[in-house]
Protein backbone atom coordinates (compact mmCIF):
# COMPACT_ATOMS: atom_id res chain seq x y z
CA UNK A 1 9.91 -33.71 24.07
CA UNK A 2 9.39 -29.90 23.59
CA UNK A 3 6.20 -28.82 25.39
CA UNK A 4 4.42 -25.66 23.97
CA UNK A 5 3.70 -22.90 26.14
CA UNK A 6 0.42 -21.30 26.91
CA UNK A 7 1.70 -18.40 25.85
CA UNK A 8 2.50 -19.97 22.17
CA UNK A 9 -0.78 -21.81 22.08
CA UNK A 10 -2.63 -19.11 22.35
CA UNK A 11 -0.50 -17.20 20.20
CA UNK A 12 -0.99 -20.01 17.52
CA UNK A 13 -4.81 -19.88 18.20
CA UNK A 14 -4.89 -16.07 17.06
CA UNK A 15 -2.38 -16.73 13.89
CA UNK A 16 -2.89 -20.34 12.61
CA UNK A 17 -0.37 -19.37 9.64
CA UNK A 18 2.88 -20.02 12.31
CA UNK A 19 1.74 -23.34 12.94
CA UNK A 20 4.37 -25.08 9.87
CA UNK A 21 7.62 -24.28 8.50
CA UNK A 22 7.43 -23.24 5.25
CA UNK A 23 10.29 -23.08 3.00
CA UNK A 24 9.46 -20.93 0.62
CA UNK A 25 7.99 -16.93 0.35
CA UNK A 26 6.49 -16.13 4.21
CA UNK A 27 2.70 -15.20 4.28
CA UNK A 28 1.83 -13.24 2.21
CA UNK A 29 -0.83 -12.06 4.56
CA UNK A 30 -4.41 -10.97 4.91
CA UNK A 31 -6.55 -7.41 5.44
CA UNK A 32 -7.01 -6.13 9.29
CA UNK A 33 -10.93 -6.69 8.69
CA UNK A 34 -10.34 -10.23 7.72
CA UNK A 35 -12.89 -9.79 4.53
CA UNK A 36 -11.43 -11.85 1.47
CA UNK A 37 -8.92 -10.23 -0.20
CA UNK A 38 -10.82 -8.71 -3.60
CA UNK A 39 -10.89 -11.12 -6.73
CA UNK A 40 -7.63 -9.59 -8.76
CA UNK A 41 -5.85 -9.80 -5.69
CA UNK A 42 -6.97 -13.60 -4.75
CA UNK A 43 -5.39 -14.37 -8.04
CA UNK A 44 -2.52 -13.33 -8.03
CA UNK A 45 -2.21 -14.35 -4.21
CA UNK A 46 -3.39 -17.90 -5.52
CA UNK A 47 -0.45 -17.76 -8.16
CA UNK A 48 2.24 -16.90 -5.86
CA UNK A 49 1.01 -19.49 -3.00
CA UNK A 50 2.44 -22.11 -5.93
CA UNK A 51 5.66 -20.38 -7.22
CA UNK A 52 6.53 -19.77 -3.58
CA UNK A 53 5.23 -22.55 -1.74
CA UNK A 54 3.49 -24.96 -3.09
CA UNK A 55 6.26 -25.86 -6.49
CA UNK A 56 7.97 -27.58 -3.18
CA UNK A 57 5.62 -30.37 -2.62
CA UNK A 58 6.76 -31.43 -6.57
CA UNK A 59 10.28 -32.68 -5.74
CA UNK A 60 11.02 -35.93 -6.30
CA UNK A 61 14.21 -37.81 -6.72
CA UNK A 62 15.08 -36.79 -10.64
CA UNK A 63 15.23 -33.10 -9.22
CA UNK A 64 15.89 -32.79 -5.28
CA UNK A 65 19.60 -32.57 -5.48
CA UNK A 66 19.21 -29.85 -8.33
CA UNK A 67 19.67 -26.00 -7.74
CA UNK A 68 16.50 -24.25 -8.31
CA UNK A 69 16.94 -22.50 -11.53
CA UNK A 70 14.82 -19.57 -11.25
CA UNK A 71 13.64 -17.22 -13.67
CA UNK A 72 11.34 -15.15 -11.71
CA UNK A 73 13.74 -13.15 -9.49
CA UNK A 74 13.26 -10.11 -9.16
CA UNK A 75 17.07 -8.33 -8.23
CA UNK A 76 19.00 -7.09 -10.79
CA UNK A 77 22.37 -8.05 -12.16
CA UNK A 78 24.87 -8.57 -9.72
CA UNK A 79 26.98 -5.34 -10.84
CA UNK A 80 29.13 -3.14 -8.22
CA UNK A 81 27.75 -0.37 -5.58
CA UNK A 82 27.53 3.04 -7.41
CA UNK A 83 30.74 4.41 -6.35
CA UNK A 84 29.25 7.21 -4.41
CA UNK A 85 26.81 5.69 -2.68
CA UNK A 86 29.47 3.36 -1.21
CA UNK A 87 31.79 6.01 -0.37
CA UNK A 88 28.70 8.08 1.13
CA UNK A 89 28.13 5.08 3.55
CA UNK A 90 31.89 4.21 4.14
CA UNK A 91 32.56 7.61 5.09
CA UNK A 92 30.28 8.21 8.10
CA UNK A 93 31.29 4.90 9.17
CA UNK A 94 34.82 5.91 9.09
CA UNK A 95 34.07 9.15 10.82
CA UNK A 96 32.37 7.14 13.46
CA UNK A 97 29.69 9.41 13.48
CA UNK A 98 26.82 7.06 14.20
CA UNK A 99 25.50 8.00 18.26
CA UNK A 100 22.71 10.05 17.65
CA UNK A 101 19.40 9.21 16.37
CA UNK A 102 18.65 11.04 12.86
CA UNK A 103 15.94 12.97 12.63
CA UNK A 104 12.15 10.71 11.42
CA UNK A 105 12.58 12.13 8.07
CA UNK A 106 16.02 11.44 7.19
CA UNK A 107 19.14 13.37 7.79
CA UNK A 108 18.54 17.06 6.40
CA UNK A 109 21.74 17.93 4.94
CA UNK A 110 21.31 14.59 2.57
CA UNK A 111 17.48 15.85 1.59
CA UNK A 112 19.03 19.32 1.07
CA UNK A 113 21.53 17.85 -1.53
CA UNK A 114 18.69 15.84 -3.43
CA UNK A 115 16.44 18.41 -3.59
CA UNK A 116 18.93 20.46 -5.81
CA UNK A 117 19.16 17.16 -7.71
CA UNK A 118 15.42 17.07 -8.19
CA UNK A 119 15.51 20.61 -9.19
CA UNK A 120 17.94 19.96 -11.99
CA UNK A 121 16.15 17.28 -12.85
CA UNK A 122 13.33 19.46 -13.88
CA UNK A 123 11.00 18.61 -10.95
CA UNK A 124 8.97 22.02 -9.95
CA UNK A 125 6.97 22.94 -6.85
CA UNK A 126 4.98 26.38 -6.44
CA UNK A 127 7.81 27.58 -5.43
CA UNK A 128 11.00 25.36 -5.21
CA UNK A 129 11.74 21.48 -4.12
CA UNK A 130 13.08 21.72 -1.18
CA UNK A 131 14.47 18.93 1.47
CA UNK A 132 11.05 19.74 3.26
CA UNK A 133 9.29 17.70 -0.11
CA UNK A 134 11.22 14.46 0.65
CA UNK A 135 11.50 11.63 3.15
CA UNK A 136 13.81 8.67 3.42
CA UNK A 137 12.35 5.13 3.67
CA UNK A 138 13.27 1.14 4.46
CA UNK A 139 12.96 1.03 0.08
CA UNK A 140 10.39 1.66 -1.63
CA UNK A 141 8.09 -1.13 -0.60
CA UNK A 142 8.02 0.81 2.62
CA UNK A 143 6.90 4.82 1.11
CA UNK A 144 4.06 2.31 -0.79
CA UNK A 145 2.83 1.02 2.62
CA UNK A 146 3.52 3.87 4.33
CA UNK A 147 1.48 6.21 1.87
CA UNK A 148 -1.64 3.53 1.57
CA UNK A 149 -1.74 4.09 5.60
CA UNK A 150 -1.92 7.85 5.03
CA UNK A 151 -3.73 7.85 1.73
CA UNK A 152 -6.28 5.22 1.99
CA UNK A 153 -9.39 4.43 4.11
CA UNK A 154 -11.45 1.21 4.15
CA UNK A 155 -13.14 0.40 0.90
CA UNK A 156 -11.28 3.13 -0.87
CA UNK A 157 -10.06 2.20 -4.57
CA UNK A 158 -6.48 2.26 -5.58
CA UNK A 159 -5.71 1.46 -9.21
CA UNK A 160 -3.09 0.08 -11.21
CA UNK A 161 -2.42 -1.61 -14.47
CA UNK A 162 -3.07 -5.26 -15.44
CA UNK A 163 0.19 -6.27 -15.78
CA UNK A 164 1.61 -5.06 -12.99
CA UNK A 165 4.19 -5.92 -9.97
CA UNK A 166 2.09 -8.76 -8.25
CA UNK A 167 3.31 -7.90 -4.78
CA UNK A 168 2.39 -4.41 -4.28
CA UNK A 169 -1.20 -5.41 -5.41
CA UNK A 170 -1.21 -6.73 -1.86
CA UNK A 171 -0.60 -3.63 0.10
CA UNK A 172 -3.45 -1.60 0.13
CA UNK A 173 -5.93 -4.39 0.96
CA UNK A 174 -3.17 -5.47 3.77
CA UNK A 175 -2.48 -1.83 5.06
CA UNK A 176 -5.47 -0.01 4.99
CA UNK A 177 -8.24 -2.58 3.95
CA UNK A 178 -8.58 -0.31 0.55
CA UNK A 179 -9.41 -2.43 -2.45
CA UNK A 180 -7.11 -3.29 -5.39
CA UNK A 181 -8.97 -2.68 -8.53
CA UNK A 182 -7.68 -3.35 -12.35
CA UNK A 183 -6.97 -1.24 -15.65
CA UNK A 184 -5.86 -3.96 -18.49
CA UNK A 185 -3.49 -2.84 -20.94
CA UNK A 186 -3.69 -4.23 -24.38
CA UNK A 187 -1.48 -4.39 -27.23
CA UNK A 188 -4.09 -1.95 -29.76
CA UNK A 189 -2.67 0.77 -27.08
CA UNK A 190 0.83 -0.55 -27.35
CA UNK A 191 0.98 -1.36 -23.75
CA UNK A 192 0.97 2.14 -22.19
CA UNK A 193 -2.14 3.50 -20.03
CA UNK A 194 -4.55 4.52 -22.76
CA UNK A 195 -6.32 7.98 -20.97
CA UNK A 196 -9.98 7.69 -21.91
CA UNK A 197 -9.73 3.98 -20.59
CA UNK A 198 -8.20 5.32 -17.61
CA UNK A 199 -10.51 7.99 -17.08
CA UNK A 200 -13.87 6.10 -17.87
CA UNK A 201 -12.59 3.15 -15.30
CA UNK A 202 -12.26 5.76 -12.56
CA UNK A 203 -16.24 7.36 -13.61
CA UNK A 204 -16.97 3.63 -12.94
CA UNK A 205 -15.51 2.44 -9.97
CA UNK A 206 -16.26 5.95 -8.07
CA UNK A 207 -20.27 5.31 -9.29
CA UNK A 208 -20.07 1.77 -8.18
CA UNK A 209 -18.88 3.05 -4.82
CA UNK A 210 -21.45 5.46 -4.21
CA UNK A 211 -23.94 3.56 -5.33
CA UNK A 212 -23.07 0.57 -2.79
CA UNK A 213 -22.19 2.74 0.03
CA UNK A 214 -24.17 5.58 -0.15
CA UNK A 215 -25.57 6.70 3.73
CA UNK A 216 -24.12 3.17 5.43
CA UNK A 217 -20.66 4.95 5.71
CA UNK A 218 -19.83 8.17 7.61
CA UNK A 219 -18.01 9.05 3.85
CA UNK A 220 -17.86 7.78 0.45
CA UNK A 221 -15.34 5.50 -0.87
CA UNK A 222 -13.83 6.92 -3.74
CA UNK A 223 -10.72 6.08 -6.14
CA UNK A 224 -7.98 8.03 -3.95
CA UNK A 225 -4.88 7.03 -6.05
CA UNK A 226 -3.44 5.79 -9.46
CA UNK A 227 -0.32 3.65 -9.40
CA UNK A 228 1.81 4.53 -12.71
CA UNK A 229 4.51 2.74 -13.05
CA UNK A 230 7.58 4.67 -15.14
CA UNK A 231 9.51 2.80 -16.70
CA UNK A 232 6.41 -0.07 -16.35
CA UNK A 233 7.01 -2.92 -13.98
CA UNK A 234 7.30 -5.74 -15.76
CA UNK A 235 6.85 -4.27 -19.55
CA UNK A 236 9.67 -1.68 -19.57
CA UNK A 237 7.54 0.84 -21.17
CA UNK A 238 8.91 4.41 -21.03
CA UNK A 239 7.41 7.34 -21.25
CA UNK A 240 9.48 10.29 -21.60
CA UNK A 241 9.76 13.34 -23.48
CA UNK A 242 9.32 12.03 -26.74
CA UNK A 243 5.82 10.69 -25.81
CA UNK A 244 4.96 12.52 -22.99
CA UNK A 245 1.81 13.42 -24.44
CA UNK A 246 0.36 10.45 -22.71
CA UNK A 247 1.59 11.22 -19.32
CA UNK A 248 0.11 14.86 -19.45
CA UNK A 249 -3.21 13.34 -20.18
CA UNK A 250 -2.57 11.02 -17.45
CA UNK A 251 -1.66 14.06 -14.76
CA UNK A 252 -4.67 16.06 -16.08
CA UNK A 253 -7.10 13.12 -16.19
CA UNK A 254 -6.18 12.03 -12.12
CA UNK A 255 -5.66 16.07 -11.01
CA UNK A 256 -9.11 16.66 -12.50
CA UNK A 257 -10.98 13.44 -10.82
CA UNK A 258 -9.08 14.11 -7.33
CA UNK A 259 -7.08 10.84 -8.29
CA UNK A 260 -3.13 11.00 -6.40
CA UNK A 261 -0.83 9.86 -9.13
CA UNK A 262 1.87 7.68 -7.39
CA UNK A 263 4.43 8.17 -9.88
CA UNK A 264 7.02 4.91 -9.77
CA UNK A 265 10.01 6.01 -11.09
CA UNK A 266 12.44 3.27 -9.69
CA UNK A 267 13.71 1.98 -13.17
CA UNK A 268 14.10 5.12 -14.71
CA UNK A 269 18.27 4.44 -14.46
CA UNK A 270 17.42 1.76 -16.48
CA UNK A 271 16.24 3.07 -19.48
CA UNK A 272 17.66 1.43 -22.73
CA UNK A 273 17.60 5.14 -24.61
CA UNK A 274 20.12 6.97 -22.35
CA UNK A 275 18.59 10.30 -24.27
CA UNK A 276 15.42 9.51 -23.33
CA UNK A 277 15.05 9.04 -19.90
CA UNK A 278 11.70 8.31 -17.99
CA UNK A 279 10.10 11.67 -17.87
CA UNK A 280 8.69 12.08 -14.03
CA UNK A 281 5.39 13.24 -13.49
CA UNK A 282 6.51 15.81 -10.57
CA UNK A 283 9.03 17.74 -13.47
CA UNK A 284 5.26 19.56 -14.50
CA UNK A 285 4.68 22.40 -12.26
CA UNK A 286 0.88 21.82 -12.05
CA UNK A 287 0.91 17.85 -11.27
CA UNK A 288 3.01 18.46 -8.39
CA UNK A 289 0.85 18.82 -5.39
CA UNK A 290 -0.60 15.58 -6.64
CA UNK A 291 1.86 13.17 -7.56
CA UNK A 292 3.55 11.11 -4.93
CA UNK A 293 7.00 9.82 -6.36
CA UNK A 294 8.94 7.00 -5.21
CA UNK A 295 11.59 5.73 -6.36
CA UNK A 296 15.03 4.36 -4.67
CA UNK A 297 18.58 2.21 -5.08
CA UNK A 298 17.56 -1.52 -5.46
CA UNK A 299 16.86 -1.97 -9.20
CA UNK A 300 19.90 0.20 -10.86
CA UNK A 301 22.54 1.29 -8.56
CA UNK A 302 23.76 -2.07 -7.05
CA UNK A 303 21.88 -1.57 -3.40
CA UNK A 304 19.24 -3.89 -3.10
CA UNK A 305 20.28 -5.12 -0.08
CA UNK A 306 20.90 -1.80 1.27
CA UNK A 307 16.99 -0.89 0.83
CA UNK A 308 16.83 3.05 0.87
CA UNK A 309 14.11 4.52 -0.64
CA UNK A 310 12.36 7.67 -0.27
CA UNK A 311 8.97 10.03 -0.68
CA UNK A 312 9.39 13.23 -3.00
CA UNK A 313 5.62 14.72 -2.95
CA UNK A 314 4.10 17.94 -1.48
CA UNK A 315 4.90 18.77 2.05
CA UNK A 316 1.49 17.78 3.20
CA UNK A 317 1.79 14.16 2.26
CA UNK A 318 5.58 14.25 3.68
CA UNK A 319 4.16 15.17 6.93
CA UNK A 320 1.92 12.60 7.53
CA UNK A 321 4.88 10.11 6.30
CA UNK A 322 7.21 11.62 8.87
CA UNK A 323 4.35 11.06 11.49
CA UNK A 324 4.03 7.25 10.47
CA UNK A 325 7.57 6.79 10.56
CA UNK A 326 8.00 8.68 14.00
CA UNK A 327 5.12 6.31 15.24
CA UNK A 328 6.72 3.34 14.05
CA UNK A 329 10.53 3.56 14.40
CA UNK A 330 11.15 7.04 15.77
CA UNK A 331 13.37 7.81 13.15
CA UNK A 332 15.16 7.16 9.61
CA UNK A 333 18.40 4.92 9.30
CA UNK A 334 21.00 7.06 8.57
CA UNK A 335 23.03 5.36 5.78
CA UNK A 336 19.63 5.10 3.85
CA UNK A 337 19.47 8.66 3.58
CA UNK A 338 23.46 8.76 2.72
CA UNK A 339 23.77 6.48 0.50
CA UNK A 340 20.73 8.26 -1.53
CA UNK A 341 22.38 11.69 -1.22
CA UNK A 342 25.34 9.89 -2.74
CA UNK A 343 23.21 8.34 -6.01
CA UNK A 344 21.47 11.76 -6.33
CA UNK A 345 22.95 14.98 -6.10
CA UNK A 346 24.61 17.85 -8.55
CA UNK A 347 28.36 16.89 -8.31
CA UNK A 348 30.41 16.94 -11.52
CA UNK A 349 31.85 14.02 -9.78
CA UNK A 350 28.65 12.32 -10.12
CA UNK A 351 28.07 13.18 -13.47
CA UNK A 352 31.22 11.61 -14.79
CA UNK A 353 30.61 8.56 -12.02
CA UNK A 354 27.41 7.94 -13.66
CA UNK A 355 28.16 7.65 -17.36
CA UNK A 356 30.90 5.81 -16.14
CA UNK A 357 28.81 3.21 -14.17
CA UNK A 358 25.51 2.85 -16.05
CA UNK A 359 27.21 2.68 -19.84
CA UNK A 360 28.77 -0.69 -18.93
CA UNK A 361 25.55 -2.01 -17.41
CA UNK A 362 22.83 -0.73 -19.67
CA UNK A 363 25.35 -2.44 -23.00
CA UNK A 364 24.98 -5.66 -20.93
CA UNK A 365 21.66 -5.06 -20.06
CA UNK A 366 20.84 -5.03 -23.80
CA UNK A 367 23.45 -7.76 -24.92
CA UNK A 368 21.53 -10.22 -22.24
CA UNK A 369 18.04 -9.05 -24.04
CA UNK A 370 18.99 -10.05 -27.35
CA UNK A 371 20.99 -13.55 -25.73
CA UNK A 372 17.44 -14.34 -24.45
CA UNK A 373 15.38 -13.45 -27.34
CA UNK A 374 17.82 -15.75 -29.54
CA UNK A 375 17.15 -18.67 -26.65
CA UNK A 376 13.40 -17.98 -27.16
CA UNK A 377 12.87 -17.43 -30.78
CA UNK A 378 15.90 -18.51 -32.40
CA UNK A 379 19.08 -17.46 -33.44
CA UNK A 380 17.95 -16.12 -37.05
CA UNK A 381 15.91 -13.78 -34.74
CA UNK A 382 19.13 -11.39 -34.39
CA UNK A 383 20.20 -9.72 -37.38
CA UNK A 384 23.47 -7.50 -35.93
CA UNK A 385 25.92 -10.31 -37.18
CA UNK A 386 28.54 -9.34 -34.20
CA UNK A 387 26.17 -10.01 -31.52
CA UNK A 388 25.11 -13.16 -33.26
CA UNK A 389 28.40 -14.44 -32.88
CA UNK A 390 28.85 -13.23 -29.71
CA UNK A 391 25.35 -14.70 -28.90
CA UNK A 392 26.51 -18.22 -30.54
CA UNK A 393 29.89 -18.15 -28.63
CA UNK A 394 28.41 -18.05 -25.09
CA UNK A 395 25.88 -20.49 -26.05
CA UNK A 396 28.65 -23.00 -27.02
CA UNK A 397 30.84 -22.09 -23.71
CA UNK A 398 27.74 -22.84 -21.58
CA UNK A 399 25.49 -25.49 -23.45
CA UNK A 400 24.48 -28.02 -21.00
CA UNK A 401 25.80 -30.95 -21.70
CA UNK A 402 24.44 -34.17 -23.60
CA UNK A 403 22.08 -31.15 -25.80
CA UNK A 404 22.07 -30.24 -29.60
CA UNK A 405 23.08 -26.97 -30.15
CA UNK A 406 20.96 -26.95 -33.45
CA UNK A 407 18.01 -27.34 -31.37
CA UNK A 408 18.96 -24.65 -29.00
CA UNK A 409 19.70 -21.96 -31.91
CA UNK A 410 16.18 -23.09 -33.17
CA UNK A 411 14.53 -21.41 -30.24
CA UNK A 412 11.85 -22.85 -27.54
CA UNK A 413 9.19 -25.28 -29.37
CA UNK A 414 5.86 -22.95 -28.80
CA UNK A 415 7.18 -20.10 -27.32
CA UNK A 416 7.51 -16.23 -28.27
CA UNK A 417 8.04 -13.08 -26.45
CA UNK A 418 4.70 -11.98 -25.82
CA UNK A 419 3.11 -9.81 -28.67
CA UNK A 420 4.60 -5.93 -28.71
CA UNK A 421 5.95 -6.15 -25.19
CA UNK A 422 9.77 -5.83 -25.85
CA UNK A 423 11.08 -3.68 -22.77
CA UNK A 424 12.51 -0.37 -23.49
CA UNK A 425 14.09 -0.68 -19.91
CA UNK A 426 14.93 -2.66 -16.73
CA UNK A 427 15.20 -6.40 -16.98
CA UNK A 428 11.60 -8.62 -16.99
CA UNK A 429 10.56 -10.01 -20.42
CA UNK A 430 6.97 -11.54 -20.86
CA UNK A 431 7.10 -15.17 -22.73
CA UNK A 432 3.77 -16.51 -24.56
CA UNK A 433 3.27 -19.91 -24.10
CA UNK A 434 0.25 -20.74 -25.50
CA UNK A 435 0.81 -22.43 -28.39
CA UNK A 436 1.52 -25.26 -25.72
CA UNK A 437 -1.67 -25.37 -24.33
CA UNK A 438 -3.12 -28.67 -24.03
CA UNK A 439 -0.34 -30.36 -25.05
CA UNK A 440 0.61 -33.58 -22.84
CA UNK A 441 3.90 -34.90 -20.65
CA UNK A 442 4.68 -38.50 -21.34
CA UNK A 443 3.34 -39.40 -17.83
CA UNK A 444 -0.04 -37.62 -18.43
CA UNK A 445 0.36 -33.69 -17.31
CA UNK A 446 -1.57 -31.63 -19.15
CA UNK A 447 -0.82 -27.87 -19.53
CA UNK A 448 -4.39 -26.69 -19.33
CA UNK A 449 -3.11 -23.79 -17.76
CA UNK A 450 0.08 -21.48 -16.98
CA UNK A 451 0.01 -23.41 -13.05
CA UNK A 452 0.39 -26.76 -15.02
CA UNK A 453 3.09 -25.76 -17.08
CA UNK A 454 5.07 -24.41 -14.06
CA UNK A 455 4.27 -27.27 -12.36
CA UNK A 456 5.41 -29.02 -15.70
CA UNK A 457 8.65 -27.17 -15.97
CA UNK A 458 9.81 -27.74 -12.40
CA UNK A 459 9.45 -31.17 -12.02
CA UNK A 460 11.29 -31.76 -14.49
CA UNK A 461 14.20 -29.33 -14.78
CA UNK A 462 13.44 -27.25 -11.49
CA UNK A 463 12.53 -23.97 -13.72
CA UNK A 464 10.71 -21.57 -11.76
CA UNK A 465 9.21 -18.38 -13.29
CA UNK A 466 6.31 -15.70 -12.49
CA UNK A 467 2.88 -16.69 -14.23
CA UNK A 468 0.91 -14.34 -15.52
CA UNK A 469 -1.91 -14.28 -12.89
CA UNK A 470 0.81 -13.49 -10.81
CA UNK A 471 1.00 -10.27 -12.33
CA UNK A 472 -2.56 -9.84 -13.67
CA UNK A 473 -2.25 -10.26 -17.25
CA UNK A 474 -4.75 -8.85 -18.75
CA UNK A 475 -6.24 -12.32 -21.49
CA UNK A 476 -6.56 -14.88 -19.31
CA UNK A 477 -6.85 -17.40 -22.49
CA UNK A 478 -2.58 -16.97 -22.81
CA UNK A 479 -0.49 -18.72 -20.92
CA UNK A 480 2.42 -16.10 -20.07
CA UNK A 481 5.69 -16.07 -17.74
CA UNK A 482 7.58 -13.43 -16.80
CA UNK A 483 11.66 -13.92 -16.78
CA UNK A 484 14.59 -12.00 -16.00
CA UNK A 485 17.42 -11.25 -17.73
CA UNK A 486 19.32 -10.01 -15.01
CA UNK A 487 20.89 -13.19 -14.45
CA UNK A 488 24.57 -14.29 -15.54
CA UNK A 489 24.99 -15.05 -19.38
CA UNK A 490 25.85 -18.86 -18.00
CA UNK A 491 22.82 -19.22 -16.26
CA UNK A 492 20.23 -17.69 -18.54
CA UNK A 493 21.93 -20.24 -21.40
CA UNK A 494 21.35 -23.23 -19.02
CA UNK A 495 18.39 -22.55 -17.98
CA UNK A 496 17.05 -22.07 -21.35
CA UNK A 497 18.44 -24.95 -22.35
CA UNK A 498 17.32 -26.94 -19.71
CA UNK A 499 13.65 -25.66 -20.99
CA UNK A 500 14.10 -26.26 -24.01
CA UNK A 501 14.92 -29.99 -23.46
CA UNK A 502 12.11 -29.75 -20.94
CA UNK A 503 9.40 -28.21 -23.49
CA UNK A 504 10.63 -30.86 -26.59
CA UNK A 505 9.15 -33.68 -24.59
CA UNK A 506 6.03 -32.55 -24.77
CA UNK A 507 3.45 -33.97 -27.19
């Protein structure tokens, strides 16, 4: 029998979260001060604990030899490598290149060719972007801990949107034990940031702050930073040029208040209206200095697995990155920094790579949309007759077997895409399901809540999907799920049908 080391007892004794296996997501861990995480964040940690963990304990012997048939993934469709990125990367292998460490903020001749990107792109400094205004990172879920550690100090307030992407709620309160605080959306505003909200929430949170610490700290917690998300993570809302009204009141609202502006561009590639592109909030010449931009490869250009990501923000904030990093790791993996050099620069090569690459993907992008809107809300719910067909085609090819196809075309019993929330980009789509509420399984579950219906859905089909509180929806009376579309045309047709048998049964 193993015996455990003193060493591992003790190490046990200081982190009691090692003591099981768990299967599912690792810990999603806990602030350095070891306060309670604050109450949106407890949520939507509470909400992930079951889709990542705790849906496990369910299995029983209908579903344990099933595939999990999950809805909630977050990686895009499984397309090719962006050619140049891939021959960026294949080339300094080949050259064989690869003995000396790179420099902490990524290799300078790859920052020197994305900085003329960045000025094409319209982005404007005092006096020119330069490769001294960007840093390379382990993706972008690295610059967003990286930058809370420079940004943020204890009790300090960043905000972002209710919805938003659960995970990153996490980071201040883990990385700089800042607090996570809310600004709900709501259809009246038609899902984008409405300014005066935004503006009066910040008025309130800073007076709440200096009201509650006020002499017992050597400084005043404040609101330090404003997560916008463009394209939005999960709603796909864009703002670009032809509503960039919004964003300017946005830039002036945050540069007025001392608010950074951590401008999320990550989607952008993704944008549905390939005339419209996500406008960044770094292309105005006076939001500059305070917007910190991320963006990276993961969600459009095939490299998730790759994980480069990188900083574009004044050189002020780029310093104290490059002093984290050196800290840390010394220094910046080199094919990160390639590989984004080889997605972003001024080559005609790239330009005709890139119509090339994204036309194909952004037309399937769309086509799997509209296949999942017909699975949700029915067939007569697409009016281009060709797609219908082609919608009605795949559903006969993969139709699980032993199911009416009638029923299928009819749409999910109860369900709708949640109310003006139809992305304009990337690949999540938010599903209302509470017309089922209260409704009853044959063996007594009752979905009193989004946790029951997940826990509804997965024992009996093995459907997994992100709730709502996982992403702080904003009415907490709906029951929502977010889904991707990003998987294969045979998959998202079984595992809508699967639901659909799934959410018949109930009474």
């Amino acid at each position: 029998m193993f015996n455990t080391p003193n060493s591992l007892k003790r190490l046990l004794e200081i982190n009691n979260t090692l003591k099981s296996s768990i299967r599912g997501l690792p810990s999603l861990g806990h602030r350095n001060d070891n306060k309670p995480f604050s109450k949106e964040v407890a949520k939507i940690y509470d909400a992930f604990e079951l889709y990542g963990n705790d849906l496990y304990e369910l299995e029983n012997e209908k579903i344990k030899n099933l595939s999990s048939r999950s809805l909630g993934g977050g990686s895009p469709m499984k397309t090719p490598s962006f050619p140049l990125c891939k021959e960026a990367i294949l080339n300094i292998i080949k050259d064989d290149d690869l003995s000396d460490y790179p420099m902490a903020a990524g290799d300078e001749n790859s920052r020197k060719e994305i900085a003329k990107y960045l000025q094409k792109e319209g982005f404007k400094n005092n006096t020119e972007v330069t490769e001294n205004n960007i840093i390379f990172t382990v993706s972008t879920t690295q610059a967003f801990n990286l930058l809370m550690r420079l940004i943020a100090r204890p009790y300090d307030v960043i905000l972002m949107t209710g919805p938003n992407y659960g995970l990153f709620t996490f980071v201040p309160e883990r990385a700089a034990n800042a607090t996570v605080e809310i600004l709900p959306l709501s259809k009246e505003d038609d899902w984008y940031v409405n300014p005066k909200k935004l503006s009066d929430k910040i008025d309130e949170i800073n007076n709440n702050l200096k009201e509650k610490y006020s002499n017992k700290l050597e400084y005043t917690p404040r609101v330090v930073a404003f997560l916008n998300e463009n394209p939005h993570n999960p709603l796909g809302k864009v703002m670009s040029e032809t509503n960039k009204g919004i964003l300017e009141e946005i830039g002036d609202i945050c540069l007025e208040k001392g608010v950074f502006v951590i401008d999320d561009i990550i989607y952008r590639d993704l944008t549905f209206d390939r005339e419209n592109l996500a406008k960044p909030m770094a292309t105005y010449k006076k939001y500059f200095e305070n917007t910190i931009t991320i963006t990276g490869l993961s969600k459009a250009y095939g490299m998730a697995s790759v994980r480069s990501g990188m900083i574009v923000a004044s050189e002020i904030i780029i310093r104290g990155i490059r002093n984290l990093i050196f800290q840390e790791m010394d220094s910046s993996p080199i094919l990160q920094g390639k590989a984004l050099a080889g997605a972003f620069n001024c080559s005609e090569k790239r330009n005709v790579e890139y119509d090339k690459y994204f036309t194909p993907i952004i037309n399937e992008y769309k086509y799997r949309l509209k296949l999942l809107i017909a699975l949700v809300e029915g067939i007569d719910s697409i009016d281009d007759l060709t797609i219908k067909n082609e919608i009605i085609n795949d559903i006969k090819k993969y139709i699980v077997d032993g199911l009416d196809i009638n029923e299928i075309l009819e749409g999910l019993p109860g369900v709708k895409i949640a109310e003006g929330t139809l992305p304009e980009s990337g690949f999540f789509v938010l599903l209302d399901y509470t017309e089922l509420k209260n409704k009853t399984s044959d063996y007594g579950r009752v979905i009193s809540d989004e946790k029951e219906l997940l826990k509804y859905m997965y024992e009996q089909e093995k459907i997994k999907l992100i709730l709502g509180q996982s992403i702080s929806w904003p009415n907490e009376n709906q029951l929502i799920g977010r889904v991707t579309t990003a998987l294969s045309r045979e998959d998202l047709v079984e595992y809508f049908c699967v639901m659909n048998r799934c959410l018949r049964k109930l009474k």
